[in-house]
Protein backbone atom coordinates (compact mmCIF):
# COMPACT_ATOMS: atom_id res chain seq x y z
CA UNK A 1 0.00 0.00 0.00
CA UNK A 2 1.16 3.28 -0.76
CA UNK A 3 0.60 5.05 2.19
CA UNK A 4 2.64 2.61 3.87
CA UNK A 5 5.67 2.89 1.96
CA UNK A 6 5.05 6.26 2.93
CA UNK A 7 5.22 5.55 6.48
CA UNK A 8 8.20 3.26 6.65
CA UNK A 9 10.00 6.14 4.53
CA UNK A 10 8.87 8.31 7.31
CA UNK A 11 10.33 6.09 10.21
CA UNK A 12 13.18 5.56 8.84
CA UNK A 13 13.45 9.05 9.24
CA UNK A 14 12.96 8.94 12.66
CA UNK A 15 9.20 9.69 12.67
CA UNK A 16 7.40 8.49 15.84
CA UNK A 17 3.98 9.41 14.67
CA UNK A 18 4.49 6.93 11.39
CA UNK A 19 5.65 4.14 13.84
CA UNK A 20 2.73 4.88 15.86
CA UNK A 21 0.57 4.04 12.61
CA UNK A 22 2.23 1.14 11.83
CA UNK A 23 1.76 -0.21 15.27
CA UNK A 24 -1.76 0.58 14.93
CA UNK A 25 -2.43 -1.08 11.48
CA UNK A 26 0.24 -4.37 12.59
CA UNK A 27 0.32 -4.68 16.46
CA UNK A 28 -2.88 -6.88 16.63
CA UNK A 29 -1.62 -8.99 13.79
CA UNK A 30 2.25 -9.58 15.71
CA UNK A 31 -0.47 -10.74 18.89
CA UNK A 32 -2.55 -13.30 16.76
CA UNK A 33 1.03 -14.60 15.13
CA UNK A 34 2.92 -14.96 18.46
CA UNK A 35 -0.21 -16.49 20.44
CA UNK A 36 0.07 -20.30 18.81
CA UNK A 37 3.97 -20.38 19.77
CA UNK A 38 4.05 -18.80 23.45
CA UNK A 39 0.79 -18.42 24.70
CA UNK A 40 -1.13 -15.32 25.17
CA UNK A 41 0.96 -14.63 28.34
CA UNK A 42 4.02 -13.67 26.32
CA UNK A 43 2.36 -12.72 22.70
CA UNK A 44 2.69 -9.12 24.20
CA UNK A 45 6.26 -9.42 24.82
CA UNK A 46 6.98 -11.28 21.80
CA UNK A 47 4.95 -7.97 19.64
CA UNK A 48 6.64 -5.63 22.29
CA UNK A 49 10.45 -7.27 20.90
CA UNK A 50 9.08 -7.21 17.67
CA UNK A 51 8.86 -3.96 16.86
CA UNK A 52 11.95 -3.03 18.96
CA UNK A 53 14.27 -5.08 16.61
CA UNK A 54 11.99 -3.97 13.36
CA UNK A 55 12.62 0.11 14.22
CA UNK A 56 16.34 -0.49 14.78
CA UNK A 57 16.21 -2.44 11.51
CA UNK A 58 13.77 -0.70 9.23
CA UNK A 59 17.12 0.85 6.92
CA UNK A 60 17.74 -3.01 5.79
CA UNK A 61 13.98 -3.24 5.29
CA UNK A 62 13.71 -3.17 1.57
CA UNK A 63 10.43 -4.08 0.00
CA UNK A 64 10.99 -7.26 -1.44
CA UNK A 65 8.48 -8.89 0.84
CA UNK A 66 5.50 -7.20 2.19
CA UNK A 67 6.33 -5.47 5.56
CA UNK A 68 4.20 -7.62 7.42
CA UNK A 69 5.56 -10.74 6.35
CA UNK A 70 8.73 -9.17 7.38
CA UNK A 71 7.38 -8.24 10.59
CA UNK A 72 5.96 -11.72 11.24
CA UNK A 73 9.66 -13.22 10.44
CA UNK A 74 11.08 -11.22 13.62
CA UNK A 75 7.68 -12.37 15.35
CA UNK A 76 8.22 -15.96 14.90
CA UNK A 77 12.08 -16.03 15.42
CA UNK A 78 11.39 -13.75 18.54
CA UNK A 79 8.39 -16.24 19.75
CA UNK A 80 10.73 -19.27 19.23
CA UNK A 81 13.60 -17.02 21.13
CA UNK A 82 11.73 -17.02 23.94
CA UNK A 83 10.75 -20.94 24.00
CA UNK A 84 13.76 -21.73 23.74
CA UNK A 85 14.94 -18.92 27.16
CA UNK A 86 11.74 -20.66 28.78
CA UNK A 87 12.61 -24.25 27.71
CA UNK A 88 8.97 -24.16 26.93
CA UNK A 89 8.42 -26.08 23.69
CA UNK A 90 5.05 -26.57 22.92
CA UNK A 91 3.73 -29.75 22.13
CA UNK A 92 1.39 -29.91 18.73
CA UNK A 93 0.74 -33.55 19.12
CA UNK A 94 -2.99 -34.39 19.19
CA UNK A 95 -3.34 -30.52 17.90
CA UNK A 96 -5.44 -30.71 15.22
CA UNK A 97 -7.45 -34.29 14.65
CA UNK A 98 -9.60 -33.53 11.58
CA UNK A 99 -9.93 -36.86 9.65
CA UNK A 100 -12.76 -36.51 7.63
CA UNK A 101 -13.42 -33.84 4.77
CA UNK A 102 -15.88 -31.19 6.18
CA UNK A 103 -17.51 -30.98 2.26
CA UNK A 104 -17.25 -34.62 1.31
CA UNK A 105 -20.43 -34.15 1.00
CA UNK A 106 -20.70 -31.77 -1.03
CA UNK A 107 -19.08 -34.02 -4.26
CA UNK A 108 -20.59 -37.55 -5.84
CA UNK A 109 -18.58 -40.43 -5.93
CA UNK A 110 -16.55 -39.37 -8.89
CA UNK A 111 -15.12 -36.02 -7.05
CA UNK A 112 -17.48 -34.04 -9.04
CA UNK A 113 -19.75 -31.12 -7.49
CA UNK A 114 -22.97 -32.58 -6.37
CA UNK A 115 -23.89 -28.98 -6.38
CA UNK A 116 -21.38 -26.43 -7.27
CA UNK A 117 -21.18 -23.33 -5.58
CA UNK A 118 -22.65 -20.02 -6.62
CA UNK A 119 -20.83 -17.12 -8.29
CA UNK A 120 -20.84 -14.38 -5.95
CA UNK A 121 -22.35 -11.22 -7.64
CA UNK A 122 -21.62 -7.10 -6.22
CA UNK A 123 -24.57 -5.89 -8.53
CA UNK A 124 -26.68 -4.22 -6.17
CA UNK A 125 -26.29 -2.33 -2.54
CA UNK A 126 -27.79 -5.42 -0.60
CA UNK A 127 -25.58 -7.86 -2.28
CA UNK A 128 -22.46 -5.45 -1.12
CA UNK A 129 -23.69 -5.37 2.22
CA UNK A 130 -24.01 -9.33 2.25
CA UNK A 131 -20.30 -8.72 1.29
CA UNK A 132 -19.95 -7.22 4.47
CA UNK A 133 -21.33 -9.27 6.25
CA UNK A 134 -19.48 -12.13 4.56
CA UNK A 135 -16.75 -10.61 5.86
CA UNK A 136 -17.59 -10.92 9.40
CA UNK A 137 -18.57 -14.54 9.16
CA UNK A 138 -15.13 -15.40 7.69
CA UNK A 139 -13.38 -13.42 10.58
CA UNK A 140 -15.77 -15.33 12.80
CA UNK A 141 -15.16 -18.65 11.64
CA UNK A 142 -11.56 -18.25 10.91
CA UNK A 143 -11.47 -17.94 15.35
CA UNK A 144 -13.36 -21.43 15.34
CA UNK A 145 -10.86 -23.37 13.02
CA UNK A 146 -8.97 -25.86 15.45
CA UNK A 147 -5.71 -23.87 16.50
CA UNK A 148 -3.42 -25.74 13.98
CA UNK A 149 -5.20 -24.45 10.92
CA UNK A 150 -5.74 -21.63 12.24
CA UNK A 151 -1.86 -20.65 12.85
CA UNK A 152 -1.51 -22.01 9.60
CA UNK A 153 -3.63 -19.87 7.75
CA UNK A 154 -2.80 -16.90 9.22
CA UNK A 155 0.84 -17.33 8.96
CA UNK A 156 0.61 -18.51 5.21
CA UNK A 157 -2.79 -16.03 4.09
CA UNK A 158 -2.00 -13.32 6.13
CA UNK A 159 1.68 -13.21 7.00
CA UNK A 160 2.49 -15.08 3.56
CA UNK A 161 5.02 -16.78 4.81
CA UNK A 162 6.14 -19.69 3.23
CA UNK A 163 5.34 -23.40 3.71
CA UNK A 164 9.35 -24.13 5.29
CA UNK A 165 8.64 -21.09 7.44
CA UNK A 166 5.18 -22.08 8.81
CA UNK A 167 6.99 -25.71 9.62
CA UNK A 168 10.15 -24.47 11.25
CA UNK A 169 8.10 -22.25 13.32
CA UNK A 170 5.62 -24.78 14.59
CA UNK A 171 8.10 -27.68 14.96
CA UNK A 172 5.55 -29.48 11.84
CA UNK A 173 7.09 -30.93 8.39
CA UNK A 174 5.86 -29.42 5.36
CA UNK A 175 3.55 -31.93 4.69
CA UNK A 176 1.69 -31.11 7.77
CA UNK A 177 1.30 -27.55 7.07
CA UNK A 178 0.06 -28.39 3.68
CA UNK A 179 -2.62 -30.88 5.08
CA UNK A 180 -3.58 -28.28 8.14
CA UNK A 181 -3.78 -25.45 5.03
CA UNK A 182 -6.02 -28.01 2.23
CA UNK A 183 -8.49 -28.80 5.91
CA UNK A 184 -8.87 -25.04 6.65
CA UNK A 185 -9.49 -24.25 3.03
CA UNK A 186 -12.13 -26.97 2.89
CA UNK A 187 -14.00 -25.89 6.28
CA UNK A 188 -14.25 -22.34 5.48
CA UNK A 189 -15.50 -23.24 1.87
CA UNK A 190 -18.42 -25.40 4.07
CA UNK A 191 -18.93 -21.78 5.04
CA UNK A 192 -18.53 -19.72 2.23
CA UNK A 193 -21.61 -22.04 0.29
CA UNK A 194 -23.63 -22.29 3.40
CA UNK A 195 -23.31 -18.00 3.35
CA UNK A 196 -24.45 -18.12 -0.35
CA UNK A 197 -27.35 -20.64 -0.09
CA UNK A 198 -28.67 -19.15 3.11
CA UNK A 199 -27.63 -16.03 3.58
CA UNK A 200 -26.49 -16.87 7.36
CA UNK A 201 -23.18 -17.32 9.07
């Protein structure tokens, strides 16, 4: 975004009210990242050291990732700091048991739709405000996936991070992430029909 390029120009010119911004837009993010690796005792500390090591870093800062997937690289490496001062590691065994597709049913024995979603129109005022609302209901449900794929897709749809990264920082192989990813996908596409047949998160 261009006003945050703007910003970051502006802190690293020494401009507290542009770090003040970015805390604003990113601080709540650094919480929800650090929260699956320490707890929410620590997340504050772990947000706290985060931004600490990103101000006295900002001049190598440059733009080849999005600054919040930079920010969420000193998060997690912070986060994992900490563990290791603690000798806290965090057990994700029994994490996340999911064995069964949440829209099996939604496909015929060939893996074909049964009944393929809707295409999701923005024609009219009411049909923006369902976007809206849409909205919501994914923010909701994204706080009821099982904390694995949950962690998971926010480090990989919101941080971006990549699929080594999301391992190495939750102590998972690849392959995990990848399944935890395809099983949140598939329960908030449950969600995403169920909003376009009914209208109701």
């Amino acid at each position: 975004m261009d006003n945050e390029q703007e910003l970051l120009e502006r802190l690293r010119n020494g401009d507290a009210h542009a770090l003040e911004s970015l805390i604003r837009i990113h601080h709540a993010f650094l919480i929800t990242i650090a929260i699956p690796l320490v707890g929410p005792d620590a997340a504050n500390d772990v947000a706290q050291e985060t931004w600490l090591k990103a101000v006295a870093a900002v001049g190598t800062f440059e733009g080849r990732s999005k600054f919040r997937t930079w920010l969420a690289r000193i998060a997690i490496n912070e986060a994992l700091s900490i563990r290791r001062k603690q000798g806290r590691e965090r057990s994700l065994e029994g994490w996340d048991v999911d064995h069964r597709s949440p829209i099996l049913s939604r496909f015929d024995d060939e893996g074909a739709w049964a009944s393929p979603p809707r295409q999701w129109h923005h024609d009219s005022p009411e049909e923006l405000l369902a976007e809206v609302e849409l909205h919501a209901c994914i923010r909701k449900h994204l706080y009821e996936l099982p904390s694995a794929q949950r962690s998971v897709v926010i480090m990989r749809e919101l941080a971006g991070l990549e699929y080594k990264e999301i391992a190495d920082a939750l102590g998972l192989t690849e392959g995990n992430v990848r399944v935890l990813l395809h099983r949140a996908r598939q329960r908030m596409q449950l969600m995403l029909s169920h909003f376009q047949e009914d209208g109701k998160c």
